[in-house]
N, C-alpha and C. Protein backbone atom coordinates (compact mmCIF):
# COMPACT_ATOMS: atom_id res chain seq x y z
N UNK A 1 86.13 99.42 148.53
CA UNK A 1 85.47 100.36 149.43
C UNK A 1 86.28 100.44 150.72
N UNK A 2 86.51 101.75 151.40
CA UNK A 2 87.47 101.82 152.60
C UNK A 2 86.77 103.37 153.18
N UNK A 3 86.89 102.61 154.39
CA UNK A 3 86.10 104.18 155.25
C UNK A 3 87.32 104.59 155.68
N UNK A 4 87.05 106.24 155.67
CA UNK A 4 87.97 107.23 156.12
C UNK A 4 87.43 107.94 156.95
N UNK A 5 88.57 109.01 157.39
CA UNK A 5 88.43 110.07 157.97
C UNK A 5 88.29 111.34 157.27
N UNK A 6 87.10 112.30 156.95
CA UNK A 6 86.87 113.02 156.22
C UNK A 6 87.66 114.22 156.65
N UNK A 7 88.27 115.31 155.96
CA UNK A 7 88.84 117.12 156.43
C UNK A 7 88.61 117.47 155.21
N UNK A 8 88.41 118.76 155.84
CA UNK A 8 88.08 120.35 155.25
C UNK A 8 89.14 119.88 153.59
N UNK A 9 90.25 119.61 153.77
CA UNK A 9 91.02 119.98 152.65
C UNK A 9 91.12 118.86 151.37
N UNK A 10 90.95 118.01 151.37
CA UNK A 10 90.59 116.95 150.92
C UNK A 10 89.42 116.50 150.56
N UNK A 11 88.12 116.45 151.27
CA UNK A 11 86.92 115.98 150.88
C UNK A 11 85.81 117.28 151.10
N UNK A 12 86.16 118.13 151.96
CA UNK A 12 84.64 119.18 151.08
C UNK A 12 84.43 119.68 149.92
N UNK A 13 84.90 119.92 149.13
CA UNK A 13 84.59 119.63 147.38
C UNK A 13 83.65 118.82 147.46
N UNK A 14 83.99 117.39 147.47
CA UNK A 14 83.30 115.97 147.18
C UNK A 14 81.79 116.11 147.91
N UNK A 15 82.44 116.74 149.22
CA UNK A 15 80.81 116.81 150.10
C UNK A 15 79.71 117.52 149.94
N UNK A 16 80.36 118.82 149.46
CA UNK A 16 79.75 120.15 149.38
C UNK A 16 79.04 119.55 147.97
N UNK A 17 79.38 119.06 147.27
CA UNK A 17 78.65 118.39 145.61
C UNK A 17 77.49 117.60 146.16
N UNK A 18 77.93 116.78 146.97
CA UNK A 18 76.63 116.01 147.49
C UNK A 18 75.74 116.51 148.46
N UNK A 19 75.76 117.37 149.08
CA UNK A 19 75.15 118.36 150.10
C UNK A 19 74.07 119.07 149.25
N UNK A 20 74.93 119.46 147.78
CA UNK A 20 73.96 120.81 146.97
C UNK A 20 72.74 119.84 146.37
N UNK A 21 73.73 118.42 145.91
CA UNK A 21 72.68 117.31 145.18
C UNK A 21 71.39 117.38 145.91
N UNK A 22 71.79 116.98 147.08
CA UNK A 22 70.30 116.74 148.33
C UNK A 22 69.21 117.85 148.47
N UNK A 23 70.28 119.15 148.45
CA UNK A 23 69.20 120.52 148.59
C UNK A 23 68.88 120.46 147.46
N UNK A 24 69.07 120.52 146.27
CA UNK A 24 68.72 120.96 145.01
C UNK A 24 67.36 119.94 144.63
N UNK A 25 67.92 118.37 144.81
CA UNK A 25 66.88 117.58 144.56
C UNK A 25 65.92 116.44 145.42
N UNK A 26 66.18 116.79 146.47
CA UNK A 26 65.43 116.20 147.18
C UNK A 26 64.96 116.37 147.98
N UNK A 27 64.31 116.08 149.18
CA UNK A 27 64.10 116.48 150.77
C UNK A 27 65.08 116.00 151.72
N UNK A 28 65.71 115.51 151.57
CA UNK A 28 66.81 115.08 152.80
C UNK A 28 67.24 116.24 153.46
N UNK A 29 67.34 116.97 152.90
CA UNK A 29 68.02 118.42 153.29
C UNK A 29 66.45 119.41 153.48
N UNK A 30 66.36 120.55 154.17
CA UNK A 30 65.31 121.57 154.34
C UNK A 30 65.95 122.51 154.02
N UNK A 31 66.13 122.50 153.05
CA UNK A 31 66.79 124.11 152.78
C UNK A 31 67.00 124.77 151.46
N UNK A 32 66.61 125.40 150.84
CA UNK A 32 66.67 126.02 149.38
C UNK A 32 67.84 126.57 149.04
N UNK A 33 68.83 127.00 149.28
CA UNK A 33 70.22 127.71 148.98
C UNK A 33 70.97 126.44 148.50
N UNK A 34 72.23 126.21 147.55
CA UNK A 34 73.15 125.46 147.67
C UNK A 34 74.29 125.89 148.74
N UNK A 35 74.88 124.78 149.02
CA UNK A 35 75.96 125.24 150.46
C UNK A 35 77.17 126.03 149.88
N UNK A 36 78.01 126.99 150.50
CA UNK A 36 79.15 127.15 149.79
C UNK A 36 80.75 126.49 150.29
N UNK A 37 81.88 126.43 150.04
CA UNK A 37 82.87 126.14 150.73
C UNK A 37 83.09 126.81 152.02
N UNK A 38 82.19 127.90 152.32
CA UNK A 38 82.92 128.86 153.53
C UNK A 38 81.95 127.58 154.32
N UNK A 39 80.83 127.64 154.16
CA UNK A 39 79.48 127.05 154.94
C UNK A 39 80.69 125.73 155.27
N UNK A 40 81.18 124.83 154.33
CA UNK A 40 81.64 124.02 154.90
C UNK A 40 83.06 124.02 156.00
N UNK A 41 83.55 125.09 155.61
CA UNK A 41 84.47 125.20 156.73
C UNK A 41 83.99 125.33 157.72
N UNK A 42 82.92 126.16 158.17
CA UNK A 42 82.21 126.26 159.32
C UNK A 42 81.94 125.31 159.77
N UNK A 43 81.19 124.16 159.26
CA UNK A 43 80.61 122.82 159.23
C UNK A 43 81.54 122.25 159.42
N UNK A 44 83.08 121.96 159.44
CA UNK A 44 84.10 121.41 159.35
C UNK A 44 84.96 121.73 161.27
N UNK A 45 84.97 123.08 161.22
CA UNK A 45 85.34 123.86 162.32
C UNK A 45 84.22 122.84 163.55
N UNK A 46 83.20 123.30 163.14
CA UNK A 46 82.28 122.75 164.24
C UNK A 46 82.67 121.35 164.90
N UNK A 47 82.60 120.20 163.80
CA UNK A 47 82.52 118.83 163.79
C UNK A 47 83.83 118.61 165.02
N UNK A 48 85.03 119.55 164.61
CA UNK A 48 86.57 119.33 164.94
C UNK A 48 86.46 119.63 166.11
N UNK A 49 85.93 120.87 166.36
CA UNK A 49 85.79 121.29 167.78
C UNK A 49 85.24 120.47 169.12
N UNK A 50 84.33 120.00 168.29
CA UNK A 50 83.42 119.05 169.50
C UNK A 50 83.38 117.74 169.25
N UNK A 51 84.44 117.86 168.47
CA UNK A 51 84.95 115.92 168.13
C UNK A 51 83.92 114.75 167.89
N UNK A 52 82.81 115.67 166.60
CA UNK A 52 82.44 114.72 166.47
C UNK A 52 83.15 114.17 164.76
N UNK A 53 82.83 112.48 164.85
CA UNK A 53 83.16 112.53 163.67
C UNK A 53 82.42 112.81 162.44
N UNK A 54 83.57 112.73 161.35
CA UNK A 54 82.95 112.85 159.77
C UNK A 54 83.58 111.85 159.18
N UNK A 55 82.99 111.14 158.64
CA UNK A 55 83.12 109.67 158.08
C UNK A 55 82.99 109.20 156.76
N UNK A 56 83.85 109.07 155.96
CA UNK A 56 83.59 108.90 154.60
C UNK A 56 83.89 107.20 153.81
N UNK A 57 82.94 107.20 152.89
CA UNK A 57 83.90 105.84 152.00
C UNK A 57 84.23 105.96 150.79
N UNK A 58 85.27 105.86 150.44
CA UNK A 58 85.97 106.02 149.15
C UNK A 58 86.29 104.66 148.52
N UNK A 59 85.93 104.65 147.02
CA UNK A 59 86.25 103.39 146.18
C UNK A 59 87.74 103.42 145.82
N UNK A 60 88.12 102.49 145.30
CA UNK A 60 89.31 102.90 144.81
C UNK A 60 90.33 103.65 144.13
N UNK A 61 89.21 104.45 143.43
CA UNK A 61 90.21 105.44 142.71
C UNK A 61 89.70 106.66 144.07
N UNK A 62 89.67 106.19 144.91
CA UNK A 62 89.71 107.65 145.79
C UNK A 62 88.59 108.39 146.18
N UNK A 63 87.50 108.28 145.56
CA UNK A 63 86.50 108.93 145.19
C UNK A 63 85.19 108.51 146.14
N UNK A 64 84.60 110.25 146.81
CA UNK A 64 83.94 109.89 147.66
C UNK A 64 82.75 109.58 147.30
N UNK A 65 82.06 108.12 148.10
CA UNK A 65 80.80 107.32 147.33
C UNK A 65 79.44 108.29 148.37
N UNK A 66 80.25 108.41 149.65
CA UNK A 66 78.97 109.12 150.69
C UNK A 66 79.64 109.42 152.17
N UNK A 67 79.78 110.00 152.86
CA UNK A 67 79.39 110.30 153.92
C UNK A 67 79.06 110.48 155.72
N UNK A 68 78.54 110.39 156.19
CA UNK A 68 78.77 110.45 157.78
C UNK A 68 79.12 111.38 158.78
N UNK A 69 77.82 111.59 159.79
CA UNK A 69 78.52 112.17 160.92
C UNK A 69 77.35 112.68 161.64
N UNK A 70 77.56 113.15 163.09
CA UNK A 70 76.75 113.52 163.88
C UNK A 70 77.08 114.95 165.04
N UNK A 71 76.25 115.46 165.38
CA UNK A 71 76.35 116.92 165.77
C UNK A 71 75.23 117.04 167.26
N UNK A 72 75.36 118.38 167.54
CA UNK A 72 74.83 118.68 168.90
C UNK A 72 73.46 118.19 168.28
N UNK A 73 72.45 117.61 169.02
CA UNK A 73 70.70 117.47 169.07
C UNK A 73 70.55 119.07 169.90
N UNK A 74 70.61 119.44 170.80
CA UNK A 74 70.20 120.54 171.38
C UNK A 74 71.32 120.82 172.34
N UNK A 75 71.43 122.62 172.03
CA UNK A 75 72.81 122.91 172.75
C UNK A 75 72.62 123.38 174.41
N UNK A 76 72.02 122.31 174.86
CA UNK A 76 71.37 122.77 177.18
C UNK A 76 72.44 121.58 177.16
N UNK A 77 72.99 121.80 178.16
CA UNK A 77 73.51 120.97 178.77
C UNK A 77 73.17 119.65 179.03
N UNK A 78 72.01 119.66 179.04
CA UNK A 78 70.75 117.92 179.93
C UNK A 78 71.63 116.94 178.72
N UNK A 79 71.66 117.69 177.80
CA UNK A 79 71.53 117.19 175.70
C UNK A 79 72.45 116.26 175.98
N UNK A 80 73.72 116.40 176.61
CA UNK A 80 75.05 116.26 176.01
C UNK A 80 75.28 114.86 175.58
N UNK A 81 74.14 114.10 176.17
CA UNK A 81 74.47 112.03 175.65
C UNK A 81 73.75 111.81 174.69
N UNK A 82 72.77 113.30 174.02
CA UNK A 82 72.48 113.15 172.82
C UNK A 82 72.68 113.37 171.42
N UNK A 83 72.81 112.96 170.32
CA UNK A 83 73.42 113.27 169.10
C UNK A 83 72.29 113.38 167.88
N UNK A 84 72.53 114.18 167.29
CA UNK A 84 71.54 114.42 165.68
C UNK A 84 72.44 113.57 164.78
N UNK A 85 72.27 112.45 164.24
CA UNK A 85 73.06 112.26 162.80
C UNK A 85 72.76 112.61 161.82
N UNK A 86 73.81 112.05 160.66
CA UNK A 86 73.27 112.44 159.39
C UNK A 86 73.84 111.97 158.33
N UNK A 87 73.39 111.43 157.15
CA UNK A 87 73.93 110.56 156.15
C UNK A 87 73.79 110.86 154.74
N UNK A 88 74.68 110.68 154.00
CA UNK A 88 74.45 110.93 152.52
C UNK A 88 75.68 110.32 151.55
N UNK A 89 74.72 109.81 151.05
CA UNK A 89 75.30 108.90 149.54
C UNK A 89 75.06 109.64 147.99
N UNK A 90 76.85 109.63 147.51
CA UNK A 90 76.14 109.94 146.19
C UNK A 90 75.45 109.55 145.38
N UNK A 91 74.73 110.33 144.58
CA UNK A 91 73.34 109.26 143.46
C UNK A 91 74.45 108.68 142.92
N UNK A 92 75.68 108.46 142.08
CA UNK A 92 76.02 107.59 141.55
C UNK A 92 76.47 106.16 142.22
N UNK A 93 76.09 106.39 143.38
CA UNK A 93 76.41 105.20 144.44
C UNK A 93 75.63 104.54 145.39
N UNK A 94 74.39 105.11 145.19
CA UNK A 94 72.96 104.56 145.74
C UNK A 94 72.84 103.14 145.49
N UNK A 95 72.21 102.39 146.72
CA UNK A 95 71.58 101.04 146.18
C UNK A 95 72.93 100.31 146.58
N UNK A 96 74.03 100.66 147.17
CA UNK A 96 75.25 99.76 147.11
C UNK A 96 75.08 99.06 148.48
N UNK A 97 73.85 99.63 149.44
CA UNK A 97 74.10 99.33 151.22
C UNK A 97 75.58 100.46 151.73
N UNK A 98 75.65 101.65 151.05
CA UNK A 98 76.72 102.08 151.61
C UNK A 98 75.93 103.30 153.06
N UNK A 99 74.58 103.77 153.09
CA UNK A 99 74.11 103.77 153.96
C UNK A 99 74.12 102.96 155.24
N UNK A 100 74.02 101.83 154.64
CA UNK A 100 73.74 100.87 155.99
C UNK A 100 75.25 100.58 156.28
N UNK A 101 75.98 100.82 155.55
CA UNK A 101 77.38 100.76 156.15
C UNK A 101 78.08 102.21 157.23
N UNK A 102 77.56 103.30 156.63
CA UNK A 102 78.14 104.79 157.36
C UNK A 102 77.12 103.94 158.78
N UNK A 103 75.83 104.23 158.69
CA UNK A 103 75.04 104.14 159.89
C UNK A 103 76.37 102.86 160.98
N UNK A 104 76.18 102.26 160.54
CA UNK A 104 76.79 101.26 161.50
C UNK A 104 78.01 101.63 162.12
N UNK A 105 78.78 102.04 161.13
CA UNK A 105 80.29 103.20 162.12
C UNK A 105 79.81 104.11 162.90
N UNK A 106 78.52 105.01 162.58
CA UNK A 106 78.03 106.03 163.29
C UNK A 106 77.67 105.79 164.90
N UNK A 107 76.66 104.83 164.98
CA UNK A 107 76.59 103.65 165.80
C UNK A 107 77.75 103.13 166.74
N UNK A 108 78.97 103.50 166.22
CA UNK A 108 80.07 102.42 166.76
C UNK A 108 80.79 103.54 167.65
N UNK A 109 80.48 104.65 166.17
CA UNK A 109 81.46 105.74 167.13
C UNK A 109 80.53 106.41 168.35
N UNK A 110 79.73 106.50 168.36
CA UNK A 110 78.48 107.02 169.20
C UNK A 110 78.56 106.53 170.52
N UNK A 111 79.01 104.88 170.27
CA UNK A 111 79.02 103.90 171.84
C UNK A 111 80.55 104.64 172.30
N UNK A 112 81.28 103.97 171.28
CA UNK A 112 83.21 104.78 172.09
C UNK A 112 82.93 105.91 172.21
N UNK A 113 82.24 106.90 171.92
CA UNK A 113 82.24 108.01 172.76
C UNK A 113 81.04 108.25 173.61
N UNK A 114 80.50 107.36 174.13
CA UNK A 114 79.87 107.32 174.88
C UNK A 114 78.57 108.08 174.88
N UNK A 115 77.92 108.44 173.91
CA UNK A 115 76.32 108.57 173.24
C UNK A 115 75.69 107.78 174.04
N UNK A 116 74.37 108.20 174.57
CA UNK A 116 73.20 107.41 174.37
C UNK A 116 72.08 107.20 173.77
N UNK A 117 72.07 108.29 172.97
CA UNK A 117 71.12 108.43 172.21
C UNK A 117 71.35 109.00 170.90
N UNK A 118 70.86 108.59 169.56
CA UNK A 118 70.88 108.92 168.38
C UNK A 118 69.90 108.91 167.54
N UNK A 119 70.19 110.45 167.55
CA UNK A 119 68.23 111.13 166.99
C UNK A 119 68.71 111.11 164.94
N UNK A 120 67.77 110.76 164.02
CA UNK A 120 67.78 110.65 163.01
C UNK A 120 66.52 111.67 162.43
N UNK A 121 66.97 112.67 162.36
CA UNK A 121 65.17 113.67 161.76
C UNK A 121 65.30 113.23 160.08
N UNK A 122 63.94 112.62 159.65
CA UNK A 122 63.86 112.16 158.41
C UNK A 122 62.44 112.35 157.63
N UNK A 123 62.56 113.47 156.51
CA UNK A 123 61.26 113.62 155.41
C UNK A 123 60.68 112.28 155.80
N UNK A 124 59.37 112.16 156.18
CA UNK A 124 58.48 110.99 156.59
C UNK A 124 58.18 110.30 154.69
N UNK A 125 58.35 111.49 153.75
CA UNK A 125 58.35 110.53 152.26
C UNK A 125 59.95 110.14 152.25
N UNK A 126 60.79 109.79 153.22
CA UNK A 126 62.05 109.22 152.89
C UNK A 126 61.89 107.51 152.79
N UNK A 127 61.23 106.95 152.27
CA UNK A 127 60.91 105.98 152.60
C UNK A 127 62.41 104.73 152.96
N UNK A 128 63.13 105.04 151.95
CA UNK A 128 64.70 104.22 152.19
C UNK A 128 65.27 104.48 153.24
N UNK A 129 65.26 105.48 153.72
CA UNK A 129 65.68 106.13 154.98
C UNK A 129 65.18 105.47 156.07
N UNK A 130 63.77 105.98 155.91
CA UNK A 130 63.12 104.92 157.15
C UNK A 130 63.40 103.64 157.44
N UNK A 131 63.47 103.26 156.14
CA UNK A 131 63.53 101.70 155.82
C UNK A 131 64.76 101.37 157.13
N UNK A 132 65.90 101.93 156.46
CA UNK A 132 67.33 101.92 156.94
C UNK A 132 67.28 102.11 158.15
N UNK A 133 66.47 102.92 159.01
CA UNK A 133 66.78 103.22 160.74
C UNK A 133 66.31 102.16 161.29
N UNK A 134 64.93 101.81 160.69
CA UNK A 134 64.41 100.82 161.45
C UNK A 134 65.11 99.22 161.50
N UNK A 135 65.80 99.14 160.53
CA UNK A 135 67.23 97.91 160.55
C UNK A 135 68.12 98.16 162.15
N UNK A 136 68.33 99.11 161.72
CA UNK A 136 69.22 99.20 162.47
C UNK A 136 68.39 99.73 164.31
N UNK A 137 67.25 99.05 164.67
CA UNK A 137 66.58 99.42 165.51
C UNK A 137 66.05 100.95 165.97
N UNK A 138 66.22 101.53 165.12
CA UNK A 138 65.23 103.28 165.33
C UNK A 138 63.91 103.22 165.60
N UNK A 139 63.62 103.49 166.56
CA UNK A 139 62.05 103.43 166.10
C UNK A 139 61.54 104.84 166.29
N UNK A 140 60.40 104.99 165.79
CA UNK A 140 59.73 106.52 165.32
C UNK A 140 59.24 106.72 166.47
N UNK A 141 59.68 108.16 166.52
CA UNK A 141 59.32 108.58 168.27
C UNK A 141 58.03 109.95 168.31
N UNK A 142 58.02 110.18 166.90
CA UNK A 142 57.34 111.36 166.85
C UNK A 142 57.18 111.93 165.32
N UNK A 143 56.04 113.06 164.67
CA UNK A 143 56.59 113.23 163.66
C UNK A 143 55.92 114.89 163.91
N UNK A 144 56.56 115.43 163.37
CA UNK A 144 56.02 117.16 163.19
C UNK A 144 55.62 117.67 161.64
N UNK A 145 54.27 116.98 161.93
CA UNK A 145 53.48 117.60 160.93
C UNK A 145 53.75 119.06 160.06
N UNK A 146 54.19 118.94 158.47
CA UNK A 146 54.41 120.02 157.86
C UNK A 146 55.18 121.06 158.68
N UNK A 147 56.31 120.63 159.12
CA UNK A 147 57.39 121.07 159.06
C UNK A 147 57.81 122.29 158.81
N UNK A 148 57.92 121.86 157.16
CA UNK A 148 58.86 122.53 156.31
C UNK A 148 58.21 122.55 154.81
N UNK A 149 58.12 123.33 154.14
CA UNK A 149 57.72 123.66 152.36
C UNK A 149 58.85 123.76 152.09
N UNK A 150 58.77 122.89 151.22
CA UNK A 150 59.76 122.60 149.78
C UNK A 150 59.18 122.13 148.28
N UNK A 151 59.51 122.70 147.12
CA UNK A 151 59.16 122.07 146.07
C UNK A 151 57.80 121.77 146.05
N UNK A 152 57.12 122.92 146.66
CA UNK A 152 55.31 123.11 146.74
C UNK A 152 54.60 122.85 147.36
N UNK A 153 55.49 121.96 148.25
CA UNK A 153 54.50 120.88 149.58
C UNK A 153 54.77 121.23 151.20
N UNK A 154 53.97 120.98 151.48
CA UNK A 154 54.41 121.02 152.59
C UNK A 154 54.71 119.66 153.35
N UNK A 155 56.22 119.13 154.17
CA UNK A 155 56.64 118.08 154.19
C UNK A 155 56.97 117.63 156.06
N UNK A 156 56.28 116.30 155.99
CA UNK A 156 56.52 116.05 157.48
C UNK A 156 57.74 115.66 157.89
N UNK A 157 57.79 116.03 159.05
CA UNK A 157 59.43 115.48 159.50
C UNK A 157 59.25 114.34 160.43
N UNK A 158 59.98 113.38 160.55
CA UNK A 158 59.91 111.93 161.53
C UNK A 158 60.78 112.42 162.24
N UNK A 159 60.95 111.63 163.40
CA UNK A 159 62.24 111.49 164.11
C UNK A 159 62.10 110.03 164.85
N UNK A 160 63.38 109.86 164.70
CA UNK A 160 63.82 108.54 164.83
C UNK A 160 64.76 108.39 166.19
N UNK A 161 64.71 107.46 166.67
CA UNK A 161 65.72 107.38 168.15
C UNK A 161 65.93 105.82 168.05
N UNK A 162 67.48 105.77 168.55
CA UNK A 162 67.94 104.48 168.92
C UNK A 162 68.44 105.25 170.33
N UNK A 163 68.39 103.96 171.12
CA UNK A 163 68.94 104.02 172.91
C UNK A 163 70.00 102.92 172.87
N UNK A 164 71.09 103.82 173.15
CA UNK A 164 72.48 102.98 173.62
C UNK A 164 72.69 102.83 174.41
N UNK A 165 73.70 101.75 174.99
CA UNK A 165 73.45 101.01 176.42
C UNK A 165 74.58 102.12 177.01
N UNK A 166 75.23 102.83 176.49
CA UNK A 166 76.42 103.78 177.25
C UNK A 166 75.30 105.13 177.40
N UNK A 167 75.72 106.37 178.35
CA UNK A 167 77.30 105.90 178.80
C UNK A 167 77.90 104.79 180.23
N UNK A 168 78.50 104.80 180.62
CA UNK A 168 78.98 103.64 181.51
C UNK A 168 78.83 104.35 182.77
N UNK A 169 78.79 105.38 182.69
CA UNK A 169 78.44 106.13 184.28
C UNK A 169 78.10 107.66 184.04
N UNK A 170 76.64 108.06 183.40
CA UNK A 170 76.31 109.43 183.32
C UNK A 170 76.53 110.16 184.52
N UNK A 171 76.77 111.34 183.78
CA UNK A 171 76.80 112.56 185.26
C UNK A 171 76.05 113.46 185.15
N UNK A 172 75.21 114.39 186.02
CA UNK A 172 74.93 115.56 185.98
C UNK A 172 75.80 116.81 185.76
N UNK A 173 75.21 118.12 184.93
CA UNK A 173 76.24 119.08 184.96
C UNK A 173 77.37 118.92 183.91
């Protein structure tokens, strides 16, 4: 197992497979469409632009197991020491702790770039999920009742917050 640095040319294939997995079969994702390659260039463009990272782990034959990375929480200015993450493992690689491994780089990169905050929005039936933030000190800050309908239901959303001790000298503006 070896974490990388994820790009457009190399790993969205791999991602975009696990992206459609999530929409197609689960709630991790809110959204009914599968993603396409353009969607991920966009998604790719974005990340690059505003430097956040995308974080992957690959086994040895190369092959991506899951995932990583984090994006604007809200685009006002006040936002800017805050971050939305987001994680995903392939089903053939579930159960390995490779979650609790992305989270912890996420975490790492969040402090070196000076984050203070890292918001986790999570299906309240995510139960592994939850499981996983609260390891890693998240605690539930809120939840927004039925959300979102998917797959017949209507589904709550959590949100999760960890507080980082950076940045080392916030500014206004």
């Amino acid at each position: 197992m070896q974490f990388i640095e994820c790009n457009f040319e190399q790993h969205a294939p791999a991602m975009l497979a696990i992206f459609n997995d999530a929409i197609e079969n689960s709630t991790a994702l809110y959204d009914y469409k599968p993603r396409t390659i353009e969607n991920m260039a966009e998604w790719f463009a974005i990340k690059t632009l505003n430097n956040f990272p995308v974080i992957g782990i690959v086994n040895d034959s190369e092959q991506l197991m899951g995932f990583a990375s984090y994006g604007t929480f809200r685009a006002w200015p006040a936002y800017k020491y805050t971050v939305e993450h987001s994680l995903y493992v392939n089903r053939l690689f579930r159960g390995q702790k490779l979650g609790q491994a992305l989270l912890e780089q996420l975490i790492e990169r969040a402090v070196e770039q000076q984050y203070h905050t890292l918001i986790g929005a999570i299906d309240m039936n995510n139960k592994a999920s939850i499981k996983l933030h609260e390891k890693f000190a998240f605690n539930h800050c809120g939840t927004i009742k039925q959300a979102a309908f998917k797959f017949g239901e209507w589904l709550d959303l959590g949100f999760y917050q960890r507080i980082l001790l950076t940045p080392d000298q916030p500014l206004d503006g």
